[in-house]
N, C-alpha and C. Protein backbone atom coordinates (compact mmCIF):
# COMPACT_ATOMS: atom_id res chain seq x y z
N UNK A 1 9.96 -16.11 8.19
CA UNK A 1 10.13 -14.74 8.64
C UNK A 1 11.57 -14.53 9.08
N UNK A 2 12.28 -13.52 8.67
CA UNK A 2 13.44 -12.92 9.54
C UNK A 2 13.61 -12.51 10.50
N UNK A 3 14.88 -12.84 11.29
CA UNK A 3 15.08 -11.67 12.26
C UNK A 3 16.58 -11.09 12.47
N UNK A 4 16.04 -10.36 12.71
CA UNK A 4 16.91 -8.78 12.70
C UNK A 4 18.66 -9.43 12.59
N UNK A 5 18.54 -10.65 13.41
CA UNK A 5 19.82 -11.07 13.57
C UNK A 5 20.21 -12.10 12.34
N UNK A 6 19.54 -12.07 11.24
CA UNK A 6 19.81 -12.86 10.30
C UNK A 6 20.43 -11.43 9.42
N UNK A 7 20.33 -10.41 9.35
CA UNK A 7 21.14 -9.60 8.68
C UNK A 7 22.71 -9.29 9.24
N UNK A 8 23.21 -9.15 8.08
CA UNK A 8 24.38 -8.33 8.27
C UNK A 8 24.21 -7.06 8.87
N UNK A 9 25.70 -5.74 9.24
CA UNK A 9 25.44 -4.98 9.71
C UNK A 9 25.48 -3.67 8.26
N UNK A 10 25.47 -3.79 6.90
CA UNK A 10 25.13 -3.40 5.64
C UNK A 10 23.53 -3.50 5.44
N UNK A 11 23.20 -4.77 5.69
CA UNK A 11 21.84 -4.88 5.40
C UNK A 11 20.76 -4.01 6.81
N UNK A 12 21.42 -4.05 7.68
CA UNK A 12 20.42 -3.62 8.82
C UNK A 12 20.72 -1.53 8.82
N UNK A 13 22.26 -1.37 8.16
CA UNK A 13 22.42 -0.13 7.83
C UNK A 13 21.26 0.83 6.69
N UNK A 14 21.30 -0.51 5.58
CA UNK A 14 20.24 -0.04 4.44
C UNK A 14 19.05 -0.17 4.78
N UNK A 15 18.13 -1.01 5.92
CA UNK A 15 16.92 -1.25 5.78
C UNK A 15 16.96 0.51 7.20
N UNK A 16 17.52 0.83 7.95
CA UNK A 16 17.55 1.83 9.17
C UNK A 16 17.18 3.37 7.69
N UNK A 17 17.94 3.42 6.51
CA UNK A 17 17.98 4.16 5.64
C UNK A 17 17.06 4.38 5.09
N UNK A 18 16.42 3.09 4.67
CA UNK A 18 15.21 2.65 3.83
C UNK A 18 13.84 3.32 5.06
N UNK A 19 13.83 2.91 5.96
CA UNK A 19 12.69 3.44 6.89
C UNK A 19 12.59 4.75 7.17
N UNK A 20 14.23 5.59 7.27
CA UNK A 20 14.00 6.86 7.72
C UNK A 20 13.99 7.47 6.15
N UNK A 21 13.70 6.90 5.22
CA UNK A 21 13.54 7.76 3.58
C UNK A 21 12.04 7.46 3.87
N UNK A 22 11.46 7.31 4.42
CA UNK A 22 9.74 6.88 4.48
C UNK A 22 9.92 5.69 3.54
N UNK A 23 10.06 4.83 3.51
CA UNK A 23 10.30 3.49 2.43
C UNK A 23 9.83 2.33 3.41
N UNK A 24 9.26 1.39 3.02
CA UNK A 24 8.99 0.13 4.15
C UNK A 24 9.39 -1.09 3.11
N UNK A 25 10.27 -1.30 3.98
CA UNK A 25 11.54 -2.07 2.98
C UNK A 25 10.97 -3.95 3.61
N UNK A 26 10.21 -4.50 2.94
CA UNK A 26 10.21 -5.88 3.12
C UNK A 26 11.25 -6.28 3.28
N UNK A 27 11.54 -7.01 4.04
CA UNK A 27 13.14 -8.10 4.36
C UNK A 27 13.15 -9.25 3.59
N UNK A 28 12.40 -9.87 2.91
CA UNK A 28 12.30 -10.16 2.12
C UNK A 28 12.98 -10.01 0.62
N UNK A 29 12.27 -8.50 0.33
CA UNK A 29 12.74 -7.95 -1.00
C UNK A 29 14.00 -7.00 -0.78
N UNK A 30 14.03 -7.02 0.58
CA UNK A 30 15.64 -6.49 0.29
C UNK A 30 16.69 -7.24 0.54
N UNK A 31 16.27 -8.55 1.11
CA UNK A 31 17.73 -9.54 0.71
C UNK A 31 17.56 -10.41 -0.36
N UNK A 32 16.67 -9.99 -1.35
CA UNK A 32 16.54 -10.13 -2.88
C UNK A 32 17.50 -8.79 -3.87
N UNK A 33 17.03 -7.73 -3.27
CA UNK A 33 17.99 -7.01 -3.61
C UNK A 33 19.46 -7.38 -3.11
N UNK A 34 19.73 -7.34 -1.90
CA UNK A 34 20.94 -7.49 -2.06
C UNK A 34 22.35 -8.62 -2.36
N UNK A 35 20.99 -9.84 -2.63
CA UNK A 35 21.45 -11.33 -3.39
C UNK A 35 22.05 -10.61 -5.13
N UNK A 36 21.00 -9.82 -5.49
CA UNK A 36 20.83 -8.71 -7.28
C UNK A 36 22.15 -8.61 -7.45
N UNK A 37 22.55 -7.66 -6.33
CA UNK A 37 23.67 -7.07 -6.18
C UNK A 37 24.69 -7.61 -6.16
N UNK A 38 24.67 -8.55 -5.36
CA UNK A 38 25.94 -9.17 -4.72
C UNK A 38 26.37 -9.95 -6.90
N UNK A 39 25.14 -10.22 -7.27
CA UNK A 39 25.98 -11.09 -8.71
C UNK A 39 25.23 -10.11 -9.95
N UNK A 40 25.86 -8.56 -9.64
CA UNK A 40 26.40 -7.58 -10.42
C UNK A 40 25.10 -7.62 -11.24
N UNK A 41 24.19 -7.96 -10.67
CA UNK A 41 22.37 -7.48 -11.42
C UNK A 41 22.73 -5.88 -11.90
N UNK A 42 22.70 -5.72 -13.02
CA UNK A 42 22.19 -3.79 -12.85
C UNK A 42 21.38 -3.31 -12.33
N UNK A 43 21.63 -1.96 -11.37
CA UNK A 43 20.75 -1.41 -10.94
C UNK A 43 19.65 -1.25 -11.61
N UNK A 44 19.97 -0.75 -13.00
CA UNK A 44 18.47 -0.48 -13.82
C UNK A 44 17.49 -1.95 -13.67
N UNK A 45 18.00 -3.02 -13.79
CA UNK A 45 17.38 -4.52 -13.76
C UNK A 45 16.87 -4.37 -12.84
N UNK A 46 17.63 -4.01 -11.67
CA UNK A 46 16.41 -4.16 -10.16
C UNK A 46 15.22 -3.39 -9.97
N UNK A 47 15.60 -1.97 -10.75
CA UNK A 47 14.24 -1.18 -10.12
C UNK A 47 13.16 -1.98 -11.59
N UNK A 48 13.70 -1.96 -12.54
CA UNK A 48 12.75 -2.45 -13.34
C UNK A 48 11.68 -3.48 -12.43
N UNK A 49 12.59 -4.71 -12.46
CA UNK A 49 12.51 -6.04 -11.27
C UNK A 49 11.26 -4.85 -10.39
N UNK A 50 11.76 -4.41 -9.51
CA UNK A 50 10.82 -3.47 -8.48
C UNK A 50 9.54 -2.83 -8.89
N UNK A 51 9.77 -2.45 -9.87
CA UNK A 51 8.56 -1.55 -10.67
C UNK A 51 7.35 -3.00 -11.09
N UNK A 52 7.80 -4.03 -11.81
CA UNK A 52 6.88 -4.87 -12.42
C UNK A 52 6.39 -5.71 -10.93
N UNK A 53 6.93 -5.65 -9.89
CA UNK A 53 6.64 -5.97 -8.93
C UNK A 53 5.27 -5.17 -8.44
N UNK A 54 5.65 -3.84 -7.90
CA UNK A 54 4.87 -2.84 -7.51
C UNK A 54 3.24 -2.84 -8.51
N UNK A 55 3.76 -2.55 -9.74
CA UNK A 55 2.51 -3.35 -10.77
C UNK A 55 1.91 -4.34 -10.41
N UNK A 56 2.18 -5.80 -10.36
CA UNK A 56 1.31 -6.97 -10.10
C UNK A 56 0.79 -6.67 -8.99
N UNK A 57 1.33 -6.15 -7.30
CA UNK A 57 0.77 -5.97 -6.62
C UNK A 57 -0.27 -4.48 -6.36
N UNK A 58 -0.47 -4.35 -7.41
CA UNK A 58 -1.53 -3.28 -7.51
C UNK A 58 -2.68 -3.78 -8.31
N UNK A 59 -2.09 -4.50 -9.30
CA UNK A 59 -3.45 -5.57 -10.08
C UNK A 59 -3.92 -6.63 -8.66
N UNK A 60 -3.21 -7.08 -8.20
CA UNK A 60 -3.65 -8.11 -7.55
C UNK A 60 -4.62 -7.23 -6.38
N UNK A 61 -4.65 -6.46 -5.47
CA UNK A 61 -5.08 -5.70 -4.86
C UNK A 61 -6.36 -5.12 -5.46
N UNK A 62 -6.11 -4.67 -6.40
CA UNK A 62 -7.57 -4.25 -7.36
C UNK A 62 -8.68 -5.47 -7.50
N UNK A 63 -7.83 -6.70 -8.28
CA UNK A 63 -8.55 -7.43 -7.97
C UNK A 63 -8.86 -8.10 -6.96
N UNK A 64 -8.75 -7.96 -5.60
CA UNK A 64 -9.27 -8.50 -4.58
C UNK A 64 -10.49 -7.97 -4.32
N UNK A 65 -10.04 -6.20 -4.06
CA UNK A 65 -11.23 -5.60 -4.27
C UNK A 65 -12.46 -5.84 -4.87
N UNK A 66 -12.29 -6.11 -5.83
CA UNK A 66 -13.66 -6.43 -6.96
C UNK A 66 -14.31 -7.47 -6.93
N UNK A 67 -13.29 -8.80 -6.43
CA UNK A 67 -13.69 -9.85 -5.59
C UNK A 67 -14.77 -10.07 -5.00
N UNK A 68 -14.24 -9.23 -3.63
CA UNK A 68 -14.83 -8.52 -2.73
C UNK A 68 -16.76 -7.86 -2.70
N UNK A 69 -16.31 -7.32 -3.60
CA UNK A 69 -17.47 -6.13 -3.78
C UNK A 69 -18.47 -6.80 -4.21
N UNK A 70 -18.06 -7.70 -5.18
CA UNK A 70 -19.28 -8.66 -5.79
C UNK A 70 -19.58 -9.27 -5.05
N UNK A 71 -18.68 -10.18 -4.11
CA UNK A 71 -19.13 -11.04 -3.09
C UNK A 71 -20.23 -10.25 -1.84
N UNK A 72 -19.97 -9.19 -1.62
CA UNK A 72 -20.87 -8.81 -0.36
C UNK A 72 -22.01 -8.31 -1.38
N UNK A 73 -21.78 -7.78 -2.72
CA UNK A 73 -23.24 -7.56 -3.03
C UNK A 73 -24.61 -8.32 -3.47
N UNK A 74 -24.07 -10.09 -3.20
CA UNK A 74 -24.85 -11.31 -3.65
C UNK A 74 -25.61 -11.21 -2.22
């Protein structure tokens, strides 16, 4: 886990940005982003990167659900 004091004052500028855009910026995935960045990733690469992200964790979630559902209905 991070803390607050493991960021720079860029990174703690963008995640203050990221929260007040309604965004909940993992610290995680945003000093993944800004590792992207730092070695000239294209932006388009990252949101892609972001998007196939956002995907798996919507399959994976679905399937927990269903998991789930079967399990309490045995």
């Amino acid at each position: 886990m991070y803390s607050l004091r493991d960021f720079s004052q860029k990174e703690k500028d963008l995640m203050k940005f990221a929260e007040l855009s309604g965004i909940v910026m993992n610290p995680r995935i945003l000093r993944s982003i800004i590792e992207l960045l730092q070695a000239n990733t294209s932006p388009a690469s990252i949101i892609q990167m972001l998007n196939e992200l956002s995907i798996f964790r919507v399959q994976e979630k679905t399937r927990r659900q269903k998991m789930l559902k079967h399990l309490s209905e045995k």
